[in-house]
Protein backbone atom coordinates (compact mmCIF):
# COMPACT_ATOMS: atom_id res chain seq x y z
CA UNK A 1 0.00 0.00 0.00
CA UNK A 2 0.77 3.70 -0.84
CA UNK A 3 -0.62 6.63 0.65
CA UNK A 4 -0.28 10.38 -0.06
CA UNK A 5 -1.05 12.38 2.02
CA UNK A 6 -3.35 16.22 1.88
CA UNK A 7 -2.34 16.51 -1.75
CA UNK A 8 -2.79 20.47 -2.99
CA UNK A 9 -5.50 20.66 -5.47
CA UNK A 10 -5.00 20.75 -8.26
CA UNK A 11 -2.55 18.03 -8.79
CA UNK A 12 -2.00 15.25 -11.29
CA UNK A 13 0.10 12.51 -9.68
CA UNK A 14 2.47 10.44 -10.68
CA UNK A 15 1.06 6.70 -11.17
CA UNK A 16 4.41 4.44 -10.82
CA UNK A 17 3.38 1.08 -11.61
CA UNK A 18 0.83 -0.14 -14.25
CA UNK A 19 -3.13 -0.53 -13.65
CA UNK A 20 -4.34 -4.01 -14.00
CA UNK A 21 -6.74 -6.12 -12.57
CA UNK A 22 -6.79 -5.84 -9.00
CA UNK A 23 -4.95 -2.86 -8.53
CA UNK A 24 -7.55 0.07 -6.54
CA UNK A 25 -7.63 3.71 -5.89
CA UNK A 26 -9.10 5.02 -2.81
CA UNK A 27 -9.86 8.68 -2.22
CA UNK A 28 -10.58 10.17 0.48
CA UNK A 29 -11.75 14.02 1.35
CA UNK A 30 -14.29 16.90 1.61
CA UNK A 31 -16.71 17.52 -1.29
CA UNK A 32 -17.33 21.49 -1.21
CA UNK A 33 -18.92 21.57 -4.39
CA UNK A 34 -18.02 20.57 -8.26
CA UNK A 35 -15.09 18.21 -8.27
CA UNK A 36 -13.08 16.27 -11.09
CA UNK A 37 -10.80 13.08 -10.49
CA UNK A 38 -9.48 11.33 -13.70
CA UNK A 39 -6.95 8.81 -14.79
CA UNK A 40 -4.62 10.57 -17.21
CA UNK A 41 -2.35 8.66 -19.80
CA UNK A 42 -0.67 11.88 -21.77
CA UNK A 43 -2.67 13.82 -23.58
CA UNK A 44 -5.88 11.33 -22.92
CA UNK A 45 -8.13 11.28 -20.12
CA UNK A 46 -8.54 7.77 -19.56
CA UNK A 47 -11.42 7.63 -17.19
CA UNK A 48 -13.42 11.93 -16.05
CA UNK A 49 -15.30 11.50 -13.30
CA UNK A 50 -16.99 14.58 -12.46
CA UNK A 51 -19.07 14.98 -9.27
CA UNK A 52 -21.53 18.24 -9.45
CA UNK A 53 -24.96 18.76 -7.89
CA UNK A 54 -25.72 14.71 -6.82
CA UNK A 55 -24.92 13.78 -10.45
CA UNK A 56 -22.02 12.09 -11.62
CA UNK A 57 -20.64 12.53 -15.03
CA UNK A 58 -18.30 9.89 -16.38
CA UNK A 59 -16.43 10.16 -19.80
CA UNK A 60 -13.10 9.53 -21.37
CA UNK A 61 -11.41 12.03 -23.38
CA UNK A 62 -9.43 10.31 -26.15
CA UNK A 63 -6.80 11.50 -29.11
CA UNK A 64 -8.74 14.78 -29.12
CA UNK A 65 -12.28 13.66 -28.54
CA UNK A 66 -14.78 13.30 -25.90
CA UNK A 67 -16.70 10.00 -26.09
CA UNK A 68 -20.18 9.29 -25.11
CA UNK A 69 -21.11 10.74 -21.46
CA UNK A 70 -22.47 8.42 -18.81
CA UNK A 71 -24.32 10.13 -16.30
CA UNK A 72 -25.38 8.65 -12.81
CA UNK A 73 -26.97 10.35 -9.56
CA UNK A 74 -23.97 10.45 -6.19
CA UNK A 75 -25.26 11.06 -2.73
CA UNK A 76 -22.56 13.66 -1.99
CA UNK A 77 -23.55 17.50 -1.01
CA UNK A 78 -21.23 20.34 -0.20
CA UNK A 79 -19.13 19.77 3.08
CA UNK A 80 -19.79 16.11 3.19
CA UNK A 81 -16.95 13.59 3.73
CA UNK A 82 -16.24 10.84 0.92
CA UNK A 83 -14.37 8.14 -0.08
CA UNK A 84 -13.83 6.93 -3.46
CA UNK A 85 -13.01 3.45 -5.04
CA UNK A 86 -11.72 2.87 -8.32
CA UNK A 87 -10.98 -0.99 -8.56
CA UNK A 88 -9.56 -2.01 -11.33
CA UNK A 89 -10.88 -4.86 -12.98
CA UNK A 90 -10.50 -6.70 -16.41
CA UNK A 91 -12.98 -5.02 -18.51
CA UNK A 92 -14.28 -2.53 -16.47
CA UNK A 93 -13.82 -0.23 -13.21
CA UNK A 94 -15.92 -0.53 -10.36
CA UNK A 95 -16.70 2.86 -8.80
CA UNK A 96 -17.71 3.11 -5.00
CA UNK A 97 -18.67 6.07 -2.91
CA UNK A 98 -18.91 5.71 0.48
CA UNK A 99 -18.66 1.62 0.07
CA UNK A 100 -21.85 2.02 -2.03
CA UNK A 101 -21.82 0.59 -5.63
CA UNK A 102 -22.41 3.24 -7.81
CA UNK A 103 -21.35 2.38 -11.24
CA UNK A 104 -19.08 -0.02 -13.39
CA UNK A 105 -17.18 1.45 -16.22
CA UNK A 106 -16.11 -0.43 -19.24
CA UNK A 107 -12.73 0.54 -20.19
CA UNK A 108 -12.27 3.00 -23.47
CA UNK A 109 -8.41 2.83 -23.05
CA UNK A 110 -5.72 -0.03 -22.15
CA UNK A 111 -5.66 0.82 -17.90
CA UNK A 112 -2.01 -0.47 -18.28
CA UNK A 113 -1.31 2.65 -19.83
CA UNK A 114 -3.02 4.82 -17.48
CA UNK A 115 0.50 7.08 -16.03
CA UNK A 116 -0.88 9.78 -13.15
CA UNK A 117 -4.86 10.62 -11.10
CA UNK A 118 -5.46 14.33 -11.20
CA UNK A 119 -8.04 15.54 -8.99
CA UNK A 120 -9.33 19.68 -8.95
CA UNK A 121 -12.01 21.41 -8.22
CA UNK A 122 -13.39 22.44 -5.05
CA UNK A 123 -12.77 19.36 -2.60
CA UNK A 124 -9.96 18.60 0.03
CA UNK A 125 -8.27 15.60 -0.25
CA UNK A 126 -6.91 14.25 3.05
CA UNK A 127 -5.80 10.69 0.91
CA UNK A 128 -5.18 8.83 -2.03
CA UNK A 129 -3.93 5.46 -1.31
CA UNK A 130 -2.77 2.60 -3.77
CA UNK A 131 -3.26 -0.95 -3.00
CA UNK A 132 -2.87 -3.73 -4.93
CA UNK A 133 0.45 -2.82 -7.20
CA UNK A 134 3.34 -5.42 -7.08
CA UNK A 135 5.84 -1.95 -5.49
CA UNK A 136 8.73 -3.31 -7.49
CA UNK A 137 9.84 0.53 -7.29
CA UNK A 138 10.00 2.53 -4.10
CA UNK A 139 7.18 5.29 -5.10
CA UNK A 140 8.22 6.89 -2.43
CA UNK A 141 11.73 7.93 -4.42
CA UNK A 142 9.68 8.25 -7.64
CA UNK A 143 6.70 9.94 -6.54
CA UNK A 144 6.40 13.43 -8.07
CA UNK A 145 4.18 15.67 -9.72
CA UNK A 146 4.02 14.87 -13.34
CA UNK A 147 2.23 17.93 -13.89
CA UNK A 148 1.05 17.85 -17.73
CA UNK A 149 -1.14 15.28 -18.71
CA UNK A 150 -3.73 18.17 -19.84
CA UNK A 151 -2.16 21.51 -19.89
CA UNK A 152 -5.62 23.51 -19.84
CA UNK A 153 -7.18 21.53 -17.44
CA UNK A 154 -4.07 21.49 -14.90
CA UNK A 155 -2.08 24.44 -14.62
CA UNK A 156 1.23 24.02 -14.70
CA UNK A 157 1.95 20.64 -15.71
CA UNK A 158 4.90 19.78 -18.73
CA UNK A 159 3.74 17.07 -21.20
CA UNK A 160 4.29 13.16 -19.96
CA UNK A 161 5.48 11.28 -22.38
CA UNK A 162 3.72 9.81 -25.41
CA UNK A 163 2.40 6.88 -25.69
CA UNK A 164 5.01 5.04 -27.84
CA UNK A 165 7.67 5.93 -25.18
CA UNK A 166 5.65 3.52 -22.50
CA UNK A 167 6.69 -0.08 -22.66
CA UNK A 168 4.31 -2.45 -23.25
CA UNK A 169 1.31 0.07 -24.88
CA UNK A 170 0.35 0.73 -27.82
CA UNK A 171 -1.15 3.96 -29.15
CA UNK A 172 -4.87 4.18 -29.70
């Protein structure tokens, strides 16, 4: 397990090992009103999740194009507590909130090549934690901000690499 701990928001995070099936994501924070986490592989957002007004809006944005919007109702208001989980599974994620169920989403993208989580908007984050990964590399050594993986919707964040340069992906 990996934890980091009261990341500032915005942030896109460094991701140091490869998704795959059984590998999760928890989350956890304050939800003070509209709030974004995604899964970011370069230019591509792999998996948007975007929590506004009790509805959830999930969508990939991929080689320069938004793909079909899946929308789903979330019990969180402003100032209430949460924790997310993303578990990883073959074909799809599994999405929790508050350890309630609240929607599976197929994978649009390889999750192996999934590289960093950004999270912005207005929510605290007191964790994200990683369980699941193999740790073959000390994250705590390679954890950084990779800062990039979509320049308008993070500030400040130089390009990760493409695709091709990832071993083992292919681009899509």
């Amino acid at each position: 397990m990996y934890i980091i701990k009261n990341p500032t928001i915005p942030t896109a995070l460094e991701i140091v090992e490869p998704l795959k099936a059984g590998t999760e994501i928890e989350i956890h924070g304050t939800a003070h009103d509209e709030f974004t986490i995604e899964l970011l592989s370069g230019a591509n957002i792999v998996l948007h999740m975007n929590f506004r007004n009790q509805e959830l809006v999930l969508n990939s944005f991929l080689n320069d194009h938004w793909g079909p919007g899946i929308r789903h109702n979330h019990p969180l208001t402003s100032h209430d507590q949460f924790h997310v989980r993303i578990f990883i599974h073959e074909g799809y994620y599994n999405i929790t909130v508050n350890n309630d169920l609240l929607v599976e989403y197929e994978h649009r993208f390889p999750v192996m090549a999934v590289q960093a989580i950004g999270i912005k908007g207005a929510v605290n984050v007191q964790s994200i934690i990683f369980k699941g990964f193999e740790f073959k590399t000390e994250w705590k050594k390679r954890h950084q901000l990779i800062n990039g993986a979509v320049t308008n919707a993070y500030d400040s964040v130089p390009h990760a690499p493409s695709l091709s340069l990832i071993e083992g992906t292919q681009y899509y």
